[in-house]
C-alpha atoms as a PDB file:
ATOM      1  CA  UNK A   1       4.126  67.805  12.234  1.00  0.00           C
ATOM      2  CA  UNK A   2       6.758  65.756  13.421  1.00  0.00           C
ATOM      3  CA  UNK A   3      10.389  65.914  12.623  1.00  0.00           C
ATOM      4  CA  UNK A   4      12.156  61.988  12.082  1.00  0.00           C
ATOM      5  CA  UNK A   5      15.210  61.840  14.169  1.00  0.00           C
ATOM      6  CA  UNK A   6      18.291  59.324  14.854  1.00  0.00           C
ATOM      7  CA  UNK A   7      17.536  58.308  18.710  1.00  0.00           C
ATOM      8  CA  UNK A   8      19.498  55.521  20.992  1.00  0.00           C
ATOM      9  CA  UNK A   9      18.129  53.838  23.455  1.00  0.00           C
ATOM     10  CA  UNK A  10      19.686  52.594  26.404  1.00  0.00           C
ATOM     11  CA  UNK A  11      20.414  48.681  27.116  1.00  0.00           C
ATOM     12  CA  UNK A  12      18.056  47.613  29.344  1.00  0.00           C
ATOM     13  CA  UNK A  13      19.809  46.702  32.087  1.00  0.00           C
ATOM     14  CA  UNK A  14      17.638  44.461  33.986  1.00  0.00           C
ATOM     15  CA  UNK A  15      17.376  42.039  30.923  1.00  0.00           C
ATOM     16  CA  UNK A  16      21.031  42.578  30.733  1.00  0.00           C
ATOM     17  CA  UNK A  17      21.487  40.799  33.918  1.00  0.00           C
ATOM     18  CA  UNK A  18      21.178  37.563  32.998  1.00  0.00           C
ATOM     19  CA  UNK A  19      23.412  37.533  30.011  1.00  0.00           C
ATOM     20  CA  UNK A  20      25.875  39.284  32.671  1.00  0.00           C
ATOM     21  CA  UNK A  21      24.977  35.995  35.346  1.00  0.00           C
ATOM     22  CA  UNK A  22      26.042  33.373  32.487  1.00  0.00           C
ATOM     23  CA  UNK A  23      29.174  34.555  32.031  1.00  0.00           C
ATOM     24  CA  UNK A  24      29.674  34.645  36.017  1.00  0.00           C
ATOM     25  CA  UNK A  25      28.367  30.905  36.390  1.00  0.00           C
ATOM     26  CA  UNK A  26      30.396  29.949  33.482  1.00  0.00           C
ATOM     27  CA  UNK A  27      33.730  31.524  33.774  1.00  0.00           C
ATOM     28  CA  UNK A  28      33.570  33.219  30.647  1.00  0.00           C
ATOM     29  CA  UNK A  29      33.542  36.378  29.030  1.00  0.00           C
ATOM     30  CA  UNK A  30      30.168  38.954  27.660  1.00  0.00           C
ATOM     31  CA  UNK A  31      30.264  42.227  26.061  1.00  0.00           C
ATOM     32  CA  UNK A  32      26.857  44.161  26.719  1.00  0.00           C
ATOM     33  CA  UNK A  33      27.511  46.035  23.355  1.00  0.00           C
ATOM     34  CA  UNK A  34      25.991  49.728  23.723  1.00  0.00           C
ATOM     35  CA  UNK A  35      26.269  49.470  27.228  1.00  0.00           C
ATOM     36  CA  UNK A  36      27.066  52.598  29.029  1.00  0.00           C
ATOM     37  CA  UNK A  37      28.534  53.669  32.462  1.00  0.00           C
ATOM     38  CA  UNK A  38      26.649  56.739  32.995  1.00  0.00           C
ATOM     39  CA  UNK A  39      22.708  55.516  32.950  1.00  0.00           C
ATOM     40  CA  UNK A  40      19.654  56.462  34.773  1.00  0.00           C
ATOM     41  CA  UNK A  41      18.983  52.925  35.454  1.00  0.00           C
ATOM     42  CA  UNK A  42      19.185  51.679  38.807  1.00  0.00           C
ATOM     43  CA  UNK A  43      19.957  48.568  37.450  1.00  0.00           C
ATOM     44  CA  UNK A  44      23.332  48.933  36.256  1.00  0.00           C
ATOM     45  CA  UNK A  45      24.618  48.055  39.537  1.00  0.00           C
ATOM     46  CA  UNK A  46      24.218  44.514  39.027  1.00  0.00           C
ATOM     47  CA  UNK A  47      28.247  45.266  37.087  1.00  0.00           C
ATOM     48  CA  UNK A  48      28.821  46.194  40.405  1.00  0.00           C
ATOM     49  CA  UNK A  49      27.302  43.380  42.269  1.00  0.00           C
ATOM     50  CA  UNK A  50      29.158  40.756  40.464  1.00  0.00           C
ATOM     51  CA  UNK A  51      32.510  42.716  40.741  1.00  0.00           C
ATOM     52  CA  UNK A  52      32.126  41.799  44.460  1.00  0.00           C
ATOM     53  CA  UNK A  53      31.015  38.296  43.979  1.00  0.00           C
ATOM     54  CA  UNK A  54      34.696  37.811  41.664  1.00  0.00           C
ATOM     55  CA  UNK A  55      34.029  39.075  38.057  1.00  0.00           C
ATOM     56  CA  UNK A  56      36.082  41.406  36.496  1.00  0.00           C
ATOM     57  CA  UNK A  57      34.431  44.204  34.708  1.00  0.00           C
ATOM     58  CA  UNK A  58      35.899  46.633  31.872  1.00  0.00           C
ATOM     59  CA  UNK A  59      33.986  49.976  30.324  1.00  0.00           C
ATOM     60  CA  UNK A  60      34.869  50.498  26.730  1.00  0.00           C
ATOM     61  CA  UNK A  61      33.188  52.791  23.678  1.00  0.00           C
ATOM     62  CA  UNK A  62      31.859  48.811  22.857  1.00  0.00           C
ATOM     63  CA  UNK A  63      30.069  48.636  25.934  1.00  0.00           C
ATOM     64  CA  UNK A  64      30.468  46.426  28.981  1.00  0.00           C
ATOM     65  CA  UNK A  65      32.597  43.596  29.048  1.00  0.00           C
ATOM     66  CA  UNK A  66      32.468  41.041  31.893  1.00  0.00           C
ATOM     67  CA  UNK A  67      34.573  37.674  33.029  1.00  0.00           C
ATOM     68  CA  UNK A  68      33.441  34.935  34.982  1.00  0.00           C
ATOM     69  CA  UNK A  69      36.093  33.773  37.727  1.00  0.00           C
ATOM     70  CA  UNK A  70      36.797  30.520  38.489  1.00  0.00           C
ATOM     71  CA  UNK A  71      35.639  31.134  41.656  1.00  0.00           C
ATOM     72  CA  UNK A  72      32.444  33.081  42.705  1.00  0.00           C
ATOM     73  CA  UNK A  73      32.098  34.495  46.748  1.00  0.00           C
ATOM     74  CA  UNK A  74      28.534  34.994  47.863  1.00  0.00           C
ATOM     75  CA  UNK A  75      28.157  38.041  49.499  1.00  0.00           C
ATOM     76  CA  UNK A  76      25.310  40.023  52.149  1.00  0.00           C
ATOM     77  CA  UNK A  77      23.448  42.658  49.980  1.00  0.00           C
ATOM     78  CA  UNK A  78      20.355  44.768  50.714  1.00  0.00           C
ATOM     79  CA  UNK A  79      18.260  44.725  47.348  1.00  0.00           C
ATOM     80  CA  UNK A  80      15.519  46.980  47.849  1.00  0.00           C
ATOM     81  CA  UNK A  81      15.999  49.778  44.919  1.00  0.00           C
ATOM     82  CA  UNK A  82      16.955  46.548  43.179  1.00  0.00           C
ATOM     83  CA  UNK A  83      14.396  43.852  42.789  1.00  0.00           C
ATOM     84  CA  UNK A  84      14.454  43.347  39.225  1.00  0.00           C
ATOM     85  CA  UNK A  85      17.829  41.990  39.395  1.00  0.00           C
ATOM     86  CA  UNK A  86      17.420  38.955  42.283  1.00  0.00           C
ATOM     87  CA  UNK A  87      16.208  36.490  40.298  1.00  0.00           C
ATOM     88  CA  UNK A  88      19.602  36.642  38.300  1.00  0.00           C
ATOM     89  CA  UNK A  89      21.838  37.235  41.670  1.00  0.00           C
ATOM     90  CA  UNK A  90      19.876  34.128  43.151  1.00  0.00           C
ATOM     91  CA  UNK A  91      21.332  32.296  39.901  1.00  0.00           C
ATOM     92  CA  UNK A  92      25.031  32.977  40.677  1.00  0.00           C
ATOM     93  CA  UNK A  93      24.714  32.377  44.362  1.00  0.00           C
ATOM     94  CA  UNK A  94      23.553  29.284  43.448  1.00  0.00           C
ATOM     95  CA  UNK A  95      27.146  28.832  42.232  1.00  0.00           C
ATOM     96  CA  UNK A  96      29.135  30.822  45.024  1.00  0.00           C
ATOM     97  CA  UNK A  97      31.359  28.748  47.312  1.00  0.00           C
ATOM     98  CA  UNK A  98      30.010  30.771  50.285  1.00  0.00           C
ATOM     99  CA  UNK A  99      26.555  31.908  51.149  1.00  0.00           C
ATOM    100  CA  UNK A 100      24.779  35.063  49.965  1.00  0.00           C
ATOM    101  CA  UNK A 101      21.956  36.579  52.380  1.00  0.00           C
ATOM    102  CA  UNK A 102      19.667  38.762  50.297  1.00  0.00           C
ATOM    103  CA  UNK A 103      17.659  41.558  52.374  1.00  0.00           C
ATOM    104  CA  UNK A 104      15.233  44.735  51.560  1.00  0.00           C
ATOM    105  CA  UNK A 105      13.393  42.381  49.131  1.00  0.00           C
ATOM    106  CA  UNK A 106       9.863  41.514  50.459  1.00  0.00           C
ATOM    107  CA  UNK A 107       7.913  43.818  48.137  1.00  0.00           C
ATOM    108  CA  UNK A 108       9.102  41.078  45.538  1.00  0.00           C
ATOM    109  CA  UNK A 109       5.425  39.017  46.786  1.00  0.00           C
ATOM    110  CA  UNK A 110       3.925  41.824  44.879  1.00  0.00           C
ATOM    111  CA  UNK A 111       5.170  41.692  41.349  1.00  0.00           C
ATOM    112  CA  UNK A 112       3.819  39.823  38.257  1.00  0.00           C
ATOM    113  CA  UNK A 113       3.175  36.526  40.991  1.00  0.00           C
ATOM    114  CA  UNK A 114       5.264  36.178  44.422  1.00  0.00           C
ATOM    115  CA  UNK A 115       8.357  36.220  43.719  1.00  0.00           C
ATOM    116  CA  UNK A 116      10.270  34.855  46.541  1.00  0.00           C
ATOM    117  CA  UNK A 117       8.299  31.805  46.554  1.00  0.00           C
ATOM    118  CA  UNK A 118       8.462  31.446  43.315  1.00  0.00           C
ATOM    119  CA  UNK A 119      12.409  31.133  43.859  1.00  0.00           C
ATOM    120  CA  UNK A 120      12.350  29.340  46.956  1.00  0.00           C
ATOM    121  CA  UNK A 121       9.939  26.766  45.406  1.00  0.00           C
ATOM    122  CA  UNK A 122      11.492  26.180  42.028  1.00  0.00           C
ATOM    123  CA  UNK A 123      15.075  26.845  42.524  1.00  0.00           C
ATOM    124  CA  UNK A 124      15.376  24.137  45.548  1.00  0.00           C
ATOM    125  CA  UNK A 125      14.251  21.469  43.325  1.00  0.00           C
ATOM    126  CA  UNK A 126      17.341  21.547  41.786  1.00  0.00           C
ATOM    127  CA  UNK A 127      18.877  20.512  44.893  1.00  0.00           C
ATOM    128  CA  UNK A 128      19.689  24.162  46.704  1.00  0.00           C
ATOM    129  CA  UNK A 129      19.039  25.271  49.704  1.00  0.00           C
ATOM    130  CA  UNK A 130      17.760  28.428  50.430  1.00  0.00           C
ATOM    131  CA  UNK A 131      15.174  29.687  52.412  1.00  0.00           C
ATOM    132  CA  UNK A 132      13.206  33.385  52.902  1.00  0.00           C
ATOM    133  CA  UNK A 133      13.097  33.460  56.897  1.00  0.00           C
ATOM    134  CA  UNK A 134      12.352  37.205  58.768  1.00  0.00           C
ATOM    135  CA  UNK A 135      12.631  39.045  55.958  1.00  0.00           C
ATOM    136  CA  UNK A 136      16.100  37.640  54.821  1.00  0.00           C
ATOM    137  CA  UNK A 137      16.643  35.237  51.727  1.00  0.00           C
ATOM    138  CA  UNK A 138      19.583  33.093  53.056  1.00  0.00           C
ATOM    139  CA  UNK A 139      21.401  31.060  49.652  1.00  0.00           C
ATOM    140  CA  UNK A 140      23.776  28.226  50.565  1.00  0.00           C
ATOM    141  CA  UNK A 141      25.077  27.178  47.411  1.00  0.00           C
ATOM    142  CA  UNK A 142      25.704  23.353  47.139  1.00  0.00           C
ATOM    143  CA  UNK A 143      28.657  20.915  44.909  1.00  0.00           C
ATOM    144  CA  UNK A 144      25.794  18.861  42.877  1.00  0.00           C
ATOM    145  CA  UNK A 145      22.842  20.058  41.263  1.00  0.00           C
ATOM    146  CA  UNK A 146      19.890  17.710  39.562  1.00  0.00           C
ATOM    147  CA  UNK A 147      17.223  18.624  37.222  1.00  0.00           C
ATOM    148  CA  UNK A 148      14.203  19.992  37.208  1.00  0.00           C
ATOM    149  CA  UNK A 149      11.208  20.687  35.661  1.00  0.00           C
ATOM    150  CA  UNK A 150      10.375  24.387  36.758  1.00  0.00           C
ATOM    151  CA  UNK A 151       7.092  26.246  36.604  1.00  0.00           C
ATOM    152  CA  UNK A 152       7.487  29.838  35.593  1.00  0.00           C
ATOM    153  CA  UNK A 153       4.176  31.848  37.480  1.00  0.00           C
ATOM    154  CA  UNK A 154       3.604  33.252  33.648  1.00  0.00           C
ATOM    155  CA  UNK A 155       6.702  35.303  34.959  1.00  0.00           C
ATOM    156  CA  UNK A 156       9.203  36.273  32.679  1.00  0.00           C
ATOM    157  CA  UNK A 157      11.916  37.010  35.416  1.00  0.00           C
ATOM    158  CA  UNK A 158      11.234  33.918  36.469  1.00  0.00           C
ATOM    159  CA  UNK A 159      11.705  31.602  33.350  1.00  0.00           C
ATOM    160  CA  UNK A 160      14.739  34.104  32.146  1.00  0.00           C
ATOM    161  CA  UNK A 161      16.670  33.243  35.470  1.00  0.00           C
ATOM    162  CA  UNK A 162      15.463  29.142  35.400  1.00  0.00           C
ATOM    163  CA  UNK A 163      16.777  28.928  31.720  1.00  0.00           C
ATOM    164  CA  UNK A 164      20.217  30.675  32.777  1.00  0.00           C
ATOM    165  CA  UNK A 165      20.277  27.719  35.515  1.00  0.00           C
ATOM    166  CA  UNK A 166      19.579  25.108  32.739  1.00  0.00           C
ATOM    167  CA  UNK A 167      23.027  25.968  30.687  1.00  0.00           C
ATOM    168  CA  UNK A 168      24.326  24.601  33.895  1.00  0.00           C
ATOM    169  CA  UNK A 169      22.474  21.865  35.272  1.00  0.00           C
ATOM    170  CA  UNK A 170      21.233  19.105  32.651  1.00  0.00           C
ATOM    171  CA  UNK A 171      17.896  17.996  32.251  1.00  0.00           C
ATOM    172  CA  UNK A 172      16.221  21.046  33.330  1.00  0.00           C
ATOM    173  CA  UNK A 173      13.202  21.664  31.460  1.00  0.00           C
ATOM    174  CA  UNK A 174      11.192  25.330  31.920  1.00  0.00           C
ATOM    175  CA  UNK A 175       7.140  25.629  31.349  1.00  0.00           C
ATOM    176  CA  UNK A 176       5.636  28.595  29.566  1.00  0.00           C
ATOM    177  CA  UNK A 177       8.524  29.503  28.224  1.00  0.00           C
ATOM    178  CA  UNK A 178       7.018  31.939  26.308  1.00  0.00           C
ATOM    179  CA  UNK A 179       6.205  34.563  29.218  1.00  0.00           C
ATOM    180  CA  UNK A 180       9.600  35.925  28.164  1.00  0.00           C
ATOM    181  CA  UNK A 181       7.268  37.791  25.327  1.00  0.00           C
ATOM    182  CA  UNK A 182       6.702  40.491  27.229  1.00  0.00           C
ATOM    183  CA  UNK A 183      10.125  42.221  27.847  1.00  0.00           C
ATOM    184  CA  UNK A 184      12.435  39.771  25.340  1.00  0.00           C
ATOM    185  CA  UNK A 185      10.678  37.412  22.788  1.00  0.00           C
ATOM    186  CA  UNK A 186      14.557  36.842  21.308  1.00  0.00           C
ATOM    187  CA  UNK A 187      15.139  35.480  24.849  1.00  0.00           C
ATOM    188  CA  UNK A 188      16.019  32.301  23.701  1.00  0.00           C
ATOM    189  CA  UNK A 189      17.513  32.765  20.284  1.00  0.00           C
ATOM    190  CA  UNK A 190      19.936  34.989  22.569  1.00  0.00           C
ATOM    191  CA  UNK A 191      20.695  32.881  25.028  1.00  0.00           C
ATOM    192  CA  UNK A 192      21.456  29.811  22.318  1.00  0.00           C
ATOM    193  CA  UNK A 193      23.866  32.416  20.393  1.00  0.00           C
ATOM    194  CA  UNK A 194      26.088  32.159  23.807  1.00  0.00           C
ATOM    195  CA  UNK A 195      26.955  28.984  23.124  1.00  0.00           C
END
């Protein structure tokens, strides 16, 4: 038989990240309640990721707890043990006063649809350039944005990091939202709670 138990489970980090890229693109302040520095999930270094690009970062027994600067610095990274998280770093580069060149990431073509075209083709609609050129994603950030209507690949990554973009840019709209389902159906009832 089975004994019932009290068990925690971690934050997942990588869904984290996007709650952790709003407060970076919007100079405010996120607690990740139950987060924890000592996890077996690579993707906790996205704390440390942003730290670099200007955010300020504090550990407490609450969790993590991060603010957004008022100004962001892109930055040159190497993402491979990582790819879960570029789809939210493209997000705040997109808001960086200086370019970020993403490498290590070309496995990314192989996930739930192509993911670096899926960025390069949606994301520039709003009016950014970037571009995936020898293996490098090259993001140079611009002052105005428009909107955009953005298809999501049935790719929750992808319509997780458009809707982060939308908080920022008006008149963005994001199709098949509902892909989100299949790591965070409270995506959006989440995200709306931020503001």
């Amino acid at each position: 038989g089975y004994l019932s138990c009290d068990y925690e489970i971690e934050v997942d980090y990588s869904s984290a990240s996007y709650f952790l890229a709003l407060a970076a693109i919007h100079q405010s302040e996120i607690t990740i309640l139950g987060a924890r520095k000592e996890s077996l999930q690579g993707d906790l270094v996205f704390a440390d990721i942003l730290v670099e690009m200007g955010c300020q970062v504090s550990w407490s027994k609450q969790g993590l707890t991060l603010l957004g600067p008022k100004r962001l610095r892109g930055l040159k990274i190497n993402m491979k043990d990582a790819t879960d998280l570029v789809p939210a770093l493209c997000v705040v580069a997109m808001f960086c006063e200086t370019p970020t060149i993403i490498e290590g990431i070309d496995h990314m073509r192989y996930k739930e649809c192509d993911r670096i075209a899926a960025l390069c083709s949606e994301m520039s609609q709003f009016g950014l350039d970037l571009k995936y050129h020898n293996k490098v994603l090259r993001i140079c950030p611009q002052k105005n944005y428009k909107g955009a209507v953005c298809s999501t690949y049935d790719d929750h990554r992808m319509a997780m990091a458009f809707s982060v973009v939308g908080t920022k840019v008006k008149n963005t709209t994001i199709l098949n939202p509902g892909c989100v389902d299949k790591t965070f159906p409270n995506f959006f009832e989440k995200l709306s709670e931020c503001f």
